[in-house]
Protein backbone atom coordinates (compact mmCIF):
# COMPACT_ATOMS: atom_id res chain seq x y z
CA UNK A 1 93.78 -41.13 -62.80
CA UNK A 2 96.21 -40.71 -59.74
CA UNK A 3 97.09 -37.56 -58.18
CA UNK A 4 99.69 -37.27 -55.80
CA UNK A 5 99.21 -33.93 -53.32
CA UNK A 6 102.83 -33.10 -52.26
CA UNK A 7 103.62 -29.04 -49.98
CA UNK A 8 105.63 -27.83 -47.23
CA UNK A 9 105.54 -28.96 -43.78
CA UNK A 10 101.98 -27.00 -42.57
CA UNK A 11 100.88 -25.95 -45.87
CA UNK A 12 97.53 -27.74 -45.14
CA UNK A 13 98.28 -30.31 -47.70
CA UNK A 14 95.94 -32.69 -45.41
CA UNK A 15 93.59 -30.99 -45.37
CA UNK A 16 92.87 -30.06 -48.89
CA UNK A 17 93.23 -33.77 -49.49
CA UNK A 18 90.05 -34.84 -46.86
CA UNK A 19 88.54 -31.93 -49.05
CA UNK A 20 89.28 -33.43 -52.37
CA UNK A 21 88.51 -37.12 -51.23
CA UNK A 22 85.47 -36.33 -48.52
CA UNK A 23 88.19 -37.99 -46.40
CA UNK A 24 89.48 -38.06 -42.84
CA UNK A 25 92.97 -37.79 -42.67
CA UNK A 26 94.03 -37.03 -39.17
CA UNK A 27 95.39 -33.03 -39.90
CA UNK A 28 97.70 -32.52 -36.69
CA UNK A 29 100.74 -31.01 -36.49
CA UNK A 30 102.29 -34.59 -35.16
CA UNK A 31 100.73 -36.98 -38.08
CA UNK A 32 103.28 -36.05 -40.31
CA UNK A 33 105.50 -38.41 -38.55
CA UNK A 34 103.95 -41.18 -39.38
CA UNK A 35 105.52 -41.46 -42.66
CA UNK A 36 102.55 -43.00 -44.64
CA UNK A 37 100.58 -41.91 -47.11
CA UNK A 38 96.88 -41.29 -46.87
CA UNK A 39 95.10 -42.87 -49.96
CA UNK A 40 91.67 -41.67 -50.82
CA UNK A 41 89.31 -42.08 -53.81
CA UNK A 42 86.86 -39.42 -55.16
CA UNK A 43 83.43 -40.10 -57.10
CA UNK A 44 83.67 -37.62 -60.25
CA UNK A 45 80.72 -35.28 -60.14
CA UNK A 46 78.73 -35.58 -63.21
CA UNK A 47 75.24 -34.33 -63.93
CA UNK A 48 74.97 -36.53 -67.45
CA UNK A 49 75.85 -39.57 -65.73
CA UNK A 50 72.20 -39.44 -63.56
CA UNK A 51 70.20 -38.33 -67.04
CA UNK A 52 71.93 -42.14 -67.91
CA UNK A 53 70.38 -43.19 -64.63
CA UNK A 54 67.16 -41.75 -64.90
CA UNK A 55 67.01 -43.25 -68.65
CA UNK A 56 67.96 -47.31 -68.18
CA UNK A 57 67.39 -47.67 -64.78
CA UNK A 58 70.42 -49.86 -64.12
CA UNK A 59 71.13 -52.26 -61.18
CA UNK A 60 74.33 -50.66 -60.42
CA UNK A 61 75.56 -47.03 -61.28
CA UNK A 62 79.92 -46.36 -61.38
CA UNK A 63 81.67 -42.97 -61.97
CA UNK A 64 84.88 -42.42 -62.89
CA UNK A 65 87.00 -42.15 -60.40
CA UNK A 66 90.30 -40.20 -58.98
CA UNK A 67 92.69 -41.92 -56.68
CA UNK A 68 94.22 -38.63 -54.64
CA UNK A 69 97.60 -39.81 -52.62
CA UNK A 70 98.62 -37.39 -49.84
CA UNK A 71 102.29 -38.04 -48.98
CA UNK A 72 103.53 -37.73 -45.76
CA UNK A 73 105.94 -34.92 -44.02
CA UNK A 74 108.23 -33.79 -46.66
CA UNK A 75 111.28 -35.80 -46.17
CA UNK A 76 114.03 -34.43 -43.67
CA UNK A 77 116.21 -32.20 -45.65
CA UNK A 78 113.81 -30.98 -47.94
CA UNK A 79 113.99 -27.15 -49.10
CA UNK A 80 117.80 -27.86 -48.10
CA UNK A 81 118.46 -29.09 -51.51
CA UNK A 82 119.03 -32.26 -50.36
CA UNK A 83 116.29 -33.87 -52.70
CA UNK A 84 113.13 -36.23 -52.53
CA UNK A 85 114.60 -39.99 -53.17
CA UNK A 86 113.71 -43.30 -52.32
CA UNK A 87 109.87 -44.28 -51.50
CA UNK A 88 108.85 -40.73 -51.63
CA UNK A 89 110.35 -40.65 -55.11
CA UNK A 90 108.92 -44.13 -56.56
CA UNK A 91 105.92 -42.91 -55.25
CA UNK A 92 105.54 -39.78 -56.57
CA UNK A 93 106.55 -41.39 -60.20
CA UNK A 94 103.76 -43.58 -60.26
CA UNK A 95 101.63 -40.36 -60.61
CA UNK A 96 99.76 -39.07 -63.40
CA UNK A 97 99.83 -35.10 -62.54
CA UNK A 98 101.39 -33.64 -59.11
CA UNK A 99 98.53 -31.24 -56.74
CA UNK A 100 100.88 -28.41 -55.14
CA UNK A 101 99.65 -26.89 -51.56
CA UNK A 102 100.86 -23.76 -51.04
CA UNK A 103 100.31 -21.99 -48.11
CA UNK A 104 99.04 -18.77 -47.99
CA UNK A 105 96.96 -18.80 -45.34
CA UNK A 106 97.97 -17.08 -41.46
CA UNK A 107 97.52 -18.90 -38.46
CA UNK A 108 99.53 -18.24 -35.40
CA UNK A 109 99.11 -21.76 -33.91
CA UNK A 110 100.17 -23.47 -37.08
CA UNK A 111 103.65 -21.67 -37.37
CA UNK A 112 105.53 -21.81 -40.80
CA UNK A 113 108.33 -23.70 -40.86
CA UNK A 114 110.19 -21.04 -42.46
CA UNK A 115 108.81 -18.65 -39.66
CA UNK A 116 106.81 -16.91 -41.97
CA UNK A 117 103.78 -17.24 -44.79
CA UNK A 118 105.38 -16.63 -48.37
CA UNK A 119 103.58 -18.32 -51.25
CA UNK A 120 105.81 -17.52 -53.42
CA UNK A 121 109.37 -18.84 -52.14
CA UNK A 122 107.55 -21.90 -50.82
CA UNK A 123 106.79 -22.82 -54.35
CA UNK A 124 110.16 -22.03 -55.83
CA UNK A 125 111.48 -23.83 -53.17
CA UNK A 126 109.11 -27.11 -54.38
CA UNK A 127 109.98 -26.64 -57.80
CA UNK A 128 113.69 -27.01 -56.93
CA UNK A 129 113.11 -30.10 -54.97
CA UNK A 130 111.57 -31.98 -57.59
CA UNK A 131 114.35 -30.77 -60.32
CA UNK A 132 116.85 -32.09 -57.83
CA UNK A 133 115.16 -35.48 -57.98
CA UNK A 134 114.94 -35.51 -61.88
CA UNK A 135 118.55 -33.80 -62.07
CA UNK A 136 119.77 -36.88 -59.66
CA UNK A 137 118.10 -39.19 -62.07
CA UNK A 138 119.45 -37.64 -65.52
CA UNK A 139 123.23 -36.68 -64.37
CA UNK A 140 123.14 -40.89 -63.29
CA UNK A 141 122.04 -41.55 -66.82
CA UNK A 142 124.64 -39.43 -68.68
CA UNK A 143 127.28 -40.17 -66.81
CA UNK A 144 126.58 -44.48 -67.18
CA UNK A 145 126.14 -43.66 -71.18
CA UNK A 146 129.51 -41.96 -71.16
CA UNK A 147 130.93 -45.22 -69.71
CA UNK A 148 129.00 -47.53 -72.17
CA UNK A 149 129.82 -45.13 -75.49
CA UNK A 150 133.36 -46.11 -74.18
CA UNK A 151 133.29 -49.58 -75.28
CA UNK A 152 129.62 -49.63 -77.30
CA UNK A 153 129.45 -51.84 -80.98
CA UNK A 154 129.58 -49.83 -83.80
CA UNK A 155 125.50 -50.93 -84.25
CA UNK A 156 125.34 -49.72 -81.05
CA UNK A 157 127.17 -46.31 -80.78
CA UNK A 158 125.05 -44.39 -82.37
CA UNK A 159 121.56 -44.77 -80.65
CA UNK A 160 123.31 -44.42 -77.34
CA UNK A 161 124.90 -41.17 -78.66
CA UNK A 162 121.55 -39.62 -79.27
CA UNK A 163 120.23 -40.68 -76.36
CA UNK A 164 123.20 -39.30 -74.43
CA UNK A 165 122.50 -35.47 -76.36
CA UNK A 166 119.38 -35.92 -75.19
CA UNK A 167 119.18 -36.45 -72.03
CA UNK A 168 122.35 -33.86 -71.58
CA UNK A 169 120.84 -31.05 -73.50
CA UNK A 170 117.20 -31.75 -70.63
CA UNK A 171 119.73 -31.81 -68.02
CA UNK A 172 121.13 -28.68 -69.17
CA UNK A 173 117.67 -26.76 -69.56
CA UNK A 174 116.25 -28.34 -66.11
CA UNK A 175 119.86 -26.98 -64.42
CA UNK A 176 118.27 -23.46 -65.83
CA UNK A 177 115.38 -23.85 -63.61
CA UNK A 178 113.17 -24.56 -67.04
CA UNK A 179 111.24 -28.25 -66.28
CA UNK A 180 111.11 -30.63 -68.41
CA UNK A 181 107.44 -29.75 -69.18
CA UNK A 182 108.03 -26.22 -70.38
CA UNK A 183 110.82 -27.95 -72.58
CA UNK A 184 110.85 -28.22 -76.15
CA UNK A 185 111.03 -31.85 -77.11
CA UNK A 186 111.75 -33.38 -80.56
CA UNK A 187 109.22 -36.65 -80.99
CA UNK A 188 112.53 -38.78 -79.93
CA UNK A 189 112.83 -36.93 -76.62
CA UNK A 190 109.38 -37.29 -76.00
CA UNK A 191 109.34 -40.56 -76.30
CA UNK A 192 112.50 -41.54 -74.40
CA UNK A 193 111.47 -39.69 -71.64
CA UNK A 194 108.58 -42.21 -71.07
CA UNK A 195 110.71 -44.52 -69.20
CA UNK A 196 111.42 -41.94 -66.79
CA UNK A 197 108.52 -41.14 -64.95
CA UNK A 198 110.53 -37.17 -64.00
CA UNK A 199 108.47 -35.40 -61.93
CA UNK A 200 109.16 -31.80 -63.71
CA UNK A 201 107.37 -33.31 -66.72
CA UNK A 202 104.11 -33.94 -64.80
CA UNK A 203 101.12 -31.68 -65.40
CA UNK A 204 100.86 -29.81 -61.85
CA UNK A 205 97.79 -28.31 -60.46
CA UNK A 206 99.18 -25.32 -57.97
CA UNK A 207 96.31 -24.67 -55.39
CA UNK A 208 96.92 -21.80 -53.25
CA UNK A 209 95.23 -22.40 -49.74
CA UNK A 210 93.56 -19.36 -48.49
CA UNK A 211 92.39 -18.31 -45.11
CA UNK A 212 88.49 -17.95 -44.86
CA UNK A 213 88.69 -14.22 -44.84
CA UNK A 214 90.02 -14.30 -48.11
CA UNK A 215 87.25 -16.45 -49.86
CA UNK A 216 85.00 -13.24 -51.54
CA UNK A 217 88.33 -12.44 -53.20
CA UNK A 218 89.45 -15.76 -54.01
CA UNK A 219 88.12 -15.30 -58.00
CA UNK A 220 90.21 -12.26 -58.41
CA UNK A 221 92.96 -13.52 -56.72
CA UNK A 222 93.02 -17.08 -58.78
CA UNK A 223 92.99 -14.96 -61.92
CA UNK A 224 95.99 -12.77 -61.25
CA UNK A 225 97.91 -16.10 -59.71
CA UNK A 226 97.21 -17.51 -63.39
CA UNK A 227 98.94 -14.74 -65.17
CA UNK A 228 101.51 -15.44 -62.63
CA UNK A 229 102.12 -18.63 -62.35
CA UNK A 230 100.14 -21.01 -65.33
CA UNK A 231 102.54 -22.13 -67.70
CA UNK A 232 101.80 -25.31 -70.36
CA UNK A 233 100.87 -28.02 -68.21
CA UNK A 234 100.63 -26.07 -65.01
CA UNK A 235 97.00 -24.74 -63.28
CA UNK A 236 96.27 -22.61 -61.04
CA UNK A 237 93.10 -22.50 -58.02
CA UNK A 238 92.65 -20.91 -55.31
CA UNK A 239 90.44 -22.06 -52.47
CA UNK A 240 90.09 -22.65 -48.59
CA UNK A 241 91.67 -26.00 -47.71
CA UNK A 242 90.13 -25.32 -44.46
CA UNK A 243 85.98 -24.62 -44.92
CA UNK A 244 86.46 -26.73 -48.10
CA UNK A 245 87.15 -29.76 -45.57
CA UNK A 246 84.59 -28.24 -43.03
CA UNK A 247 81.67 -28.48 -46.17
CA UNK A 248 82.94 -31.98 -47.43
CA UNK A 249 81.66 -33.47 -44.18
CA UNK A 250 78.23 -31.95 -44.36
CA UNK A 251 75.29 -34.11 -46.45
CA UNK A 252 74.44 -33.12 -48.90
CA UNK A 253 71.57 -31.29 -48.92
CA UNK A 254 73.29 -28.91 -45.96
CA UNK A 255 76.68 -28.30 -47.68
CA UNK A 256 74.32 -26.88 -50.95
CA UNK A 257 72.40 -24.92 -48.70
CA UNK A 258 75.67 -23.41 -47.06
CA UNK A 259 77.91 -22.96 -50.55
CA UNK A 260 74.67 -21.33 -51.57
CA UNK A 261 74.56 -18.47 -48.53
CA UNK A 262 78.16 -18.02 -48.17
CA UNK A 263 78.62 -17.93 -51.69
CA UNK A 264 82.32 -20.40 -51.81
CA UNK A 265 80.93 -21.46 -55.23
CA UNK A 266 82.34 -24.85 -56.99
CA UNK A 267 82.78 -27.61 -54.75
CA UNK A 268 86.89 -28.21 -54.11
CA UNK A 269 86.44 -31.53 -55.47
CA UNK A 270 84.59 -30.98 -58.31
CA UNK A 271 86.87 -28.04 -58.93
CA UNK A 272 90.16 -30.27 -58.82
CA UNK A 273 88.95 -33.04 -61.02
CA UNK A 274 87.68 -30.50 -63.69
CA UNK A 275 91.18 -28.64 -63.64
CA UNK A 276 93.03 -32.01 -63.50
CA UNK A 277 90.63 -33.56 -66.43
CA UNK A 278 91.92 -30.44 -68.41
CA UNK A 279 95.48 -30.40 -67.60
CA UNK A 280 95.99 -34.11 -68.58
CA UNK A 281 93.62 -33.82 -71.50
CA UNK A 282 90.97 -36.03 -70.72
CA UNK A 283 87.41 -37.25 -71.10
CA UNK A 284 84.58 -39.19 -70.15
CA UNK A 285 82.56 -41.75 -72.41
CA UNK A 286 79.95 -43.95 -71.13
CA UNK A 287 78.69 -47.63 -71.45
CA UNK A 288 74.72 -48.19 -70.61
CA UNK A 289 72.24 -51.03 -70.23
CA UNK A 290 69.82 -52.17 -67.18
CA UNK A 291 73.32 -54.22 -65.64
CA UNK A 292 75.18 -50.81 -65.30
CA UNK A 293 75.54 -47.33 -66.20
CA UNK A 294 79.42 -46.48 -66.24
CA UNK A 295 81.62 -43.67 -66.69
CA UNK A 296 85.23 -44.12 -68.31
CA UNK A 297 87.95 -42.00 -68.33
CA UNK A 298 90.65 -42.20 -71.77
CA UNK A 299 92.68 -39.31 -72.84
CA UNK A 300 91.76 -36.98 -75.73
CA UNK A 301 91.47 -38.07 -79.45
CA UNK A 302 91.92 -41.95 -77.91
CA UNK A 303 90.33 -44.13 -80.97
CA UNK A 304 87.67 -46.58 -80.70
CA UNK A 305 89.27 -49.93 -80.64
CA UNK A 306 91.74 -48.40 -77.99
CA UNK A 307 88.27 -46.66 -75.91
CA UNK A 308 87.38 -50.96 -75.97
CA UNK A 309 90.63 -51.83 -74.34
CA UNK A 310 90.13 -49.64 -71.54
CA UNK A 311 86.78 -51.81 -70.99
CA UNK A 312 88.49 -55.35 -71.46
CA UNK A 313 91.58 -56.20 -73.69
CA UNK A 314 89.32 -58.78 -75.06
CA UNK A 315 86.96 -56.23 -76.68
CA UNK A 316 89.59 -54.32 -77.95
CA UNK A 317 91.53 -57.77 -79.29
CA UNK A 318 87.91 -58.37 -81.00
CA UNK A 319 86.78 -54.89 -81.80
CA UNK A 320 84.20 -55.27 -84.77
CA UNK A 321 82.88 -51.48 -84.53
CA UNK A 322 81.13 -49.35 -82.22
CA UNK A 323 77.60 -48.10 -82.07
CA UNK A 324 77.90 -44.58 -81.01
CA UNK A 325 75.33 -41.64 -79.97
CA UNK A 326 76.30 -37.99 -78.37
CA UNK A 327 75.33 -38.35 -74.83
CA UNK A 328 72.85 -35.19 -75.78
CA UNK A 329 71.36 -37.04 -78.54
CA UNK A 330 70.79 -39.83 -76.05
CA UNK A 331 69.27 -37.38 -73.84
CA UNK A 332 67.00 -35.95 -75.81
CA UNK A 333 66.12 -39.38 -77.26
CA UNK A 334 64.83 -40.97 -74.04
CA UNK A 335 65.89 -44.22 -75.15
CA UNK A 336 68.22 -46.28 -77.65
CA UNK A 337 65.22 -47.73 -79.63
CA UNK A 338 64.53 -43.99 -80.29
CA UNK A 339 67.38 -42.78 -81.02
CA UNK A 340 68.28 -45.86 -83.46
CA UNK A 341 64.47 -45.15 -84.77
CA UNK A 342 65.50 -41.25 -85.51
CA UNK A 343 68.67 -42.64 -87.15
CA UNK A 344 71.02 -40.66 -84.75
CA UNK A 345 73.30 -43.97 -83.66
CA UNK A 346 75.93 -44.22 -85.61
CA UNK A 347 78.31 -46.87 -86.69
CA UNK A 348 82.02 -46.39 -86.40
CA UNK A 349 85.45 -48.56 -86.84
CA UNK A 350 88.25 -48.73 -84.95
CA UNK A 351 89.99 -45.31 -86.00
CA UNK A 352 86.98 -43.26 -84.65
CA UNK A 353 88.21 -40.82 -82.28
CA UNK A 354 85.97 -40.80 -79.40
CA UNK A 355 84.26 -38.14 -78.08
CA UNK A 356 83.58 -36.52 -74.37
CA UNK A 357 80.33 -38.30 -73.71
CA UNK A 358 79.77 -40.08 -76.22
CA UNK A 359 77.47 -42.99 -74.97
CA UNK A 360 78.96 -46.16 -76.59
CA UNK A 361 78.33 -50.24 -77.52
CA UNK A 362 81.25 -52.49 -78.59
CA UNK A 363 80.24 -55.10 -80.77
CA UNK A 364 83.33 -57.59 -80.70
CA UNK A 365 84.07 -61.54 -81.25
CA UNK A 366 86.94 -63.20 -79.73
């Protein structure tokens, strides 16, 4: 899964991302200049995966992992409706979901570049940035299908017609200020838009970054944000970029000890991965034995054979069936002999849907 972190100029964007990624992203004022993005990697947190430990002992132990990218200073011109293009663009496309830092935070020697903190028309003016991009990309589209319906074969005139309806009637809805996400889409226009890559049909995770005075209240304040602002596909958090950052450099044994007297609750990270896992619908399963213990992340209702791919496209090519037990079962098992001796490991073919945590082995023959 890759994330790509995009705000304002001195929305603490940078900040949230060391958070996120235990990272160390310089944060100044004058990085932003620099014009690269910081790449970071994040262990997912999860408790079931050292039960799996504790159970085969394995010589090596891998999580799932999230790849967080932090771009760089918002391209000149942006919030002028001038649009994000280029690298920023082919970057951002090559995302999965889109993290949005908005500031809400004061700090008198971090001055907004609008000259004052408003949450709100700092995410409006976002929004409109990427539906410039995606508008840029669809009126280019139409217009070269107009040309091509001009002297199109008969066989074919009338795929590049529906196409062209399509894509006008999106353009039409997104010029309404309704992304493509919120937009209803026949099977067709789902599927057509996978080519695209628009960055209004990402799942977005909005994090509002809060001063440290307003952390007791940040619970209430997430939950009336989400009546605000969650719409399908979009999240809502609400943490402190800042002490979040401050507690991601501790160990570990003093950052519990801190979240635990100041009371900041869920670690950002774990926090952003959990909302993330939700808003792109997806879930762990695991593969064990005294090699390695390992975590893999596959979307929702993904079938067996397909779950095998993600291992090696040899095991799916050669997907016999899987041997299957609910990572509680395994749990409470101990151990595969006694689970398989208490009858509770099933076997399943290749249009199995898997399950979050189910604790699986391929058989296969290529």
């Amino acid at each position: 899964m890759e994330i790509g972190i995009v705000g304002l100029p001195k929305s603490g964007k940078t900040t949230v991302f060391n958070a996120l990624s235990r990272g160390s992203a310089d944060i100044s004022p004058f990085s932003a200049s620099t014009a690269k993005p910081n790449l970071g990697v994040a262990k997912v947190p999860d408790p079931r995966l050292k039960i799996l430990v504790d159970i085969f002992n394995p010589r090596r132990t891998v999580p799932a992992e999230v790849r967080y990218i932090d771009f760089p200073g918002t391209p000149e011109g942006l919030t002028r409706s001038q649009g994000i293009t280029g690298e920023f663009l082919n970057l951002l496309q090559r995302t999965d979901a889109l993290l949005h830092v908005v500031r809400a935070f004061p700090n008198p020697s971090v001055p907004h570049v609008e000259g004052n903190v408003d949450p709100h028309r700092d995410l409006v003016s976002m929004d409109m940035e990427l539906a410039f991009a995606d508008l840029a990309i669809l009126e280019r589209r139409v217009e070269r299908l107009g040309s091509e319906l001009k002297s199109a074969k008969a066989s074919e005139r009338e795929a590049k017609q529906r196409e062209h309806a399509i894509l006008d009637r999106i353009k039409g809805e997104l010029g309404r200020e309704m992304p493509i996400r919120e937009q209803q889409l026949s099977a067709e226009g789902a599927k057509l838009l996978e080519n695209f890559q628009f960055l209004t049909a990402k799942p977005m995770l909005i994090v509002w970054n809060i001063g440290e005075e307003d952390v007791p209240q940040a619970a209430e304040l997430e939950e009336k944000l989400r009546g605000q602002y969650a719409r399908p596909g979009v999240e809502v958090a609400a943490l402190c970029g800042k002490l979040e950052m401050e507690l991601a450099e501790m160990e570990e044994g003093e950052e519990a000890e801190f979240r635990k007297a100041m009371g900041p609750g869920e670690s950002g990270l774990s926090r952003g991965i959990r909302l993330s896992y939700a808003l792109l619908g997806l879930i762990s399963f695991f593969t064990v034995g005294p090699d390695e213990v390992k975590a893999w992340t596959i979307p929702c209702n993904t079938p067996a054979v397909r779950a095998a791919g993600k291992i090696h496209s040899d095991i799916e090519r050669g997907f016999i069936r899987a041997e299957v037990i609910s990572f509680d079962d395994m749990a409470r098992c101990g151990s595969l002999a006694e689970a398989r001796k208490k009858g509770l490991l099933r076997l399943e073919g290749k249009t199995y849907q898997v399950q979050d945590g189910d604790v699986i082995t391929f058989l296969f023959n290529v």
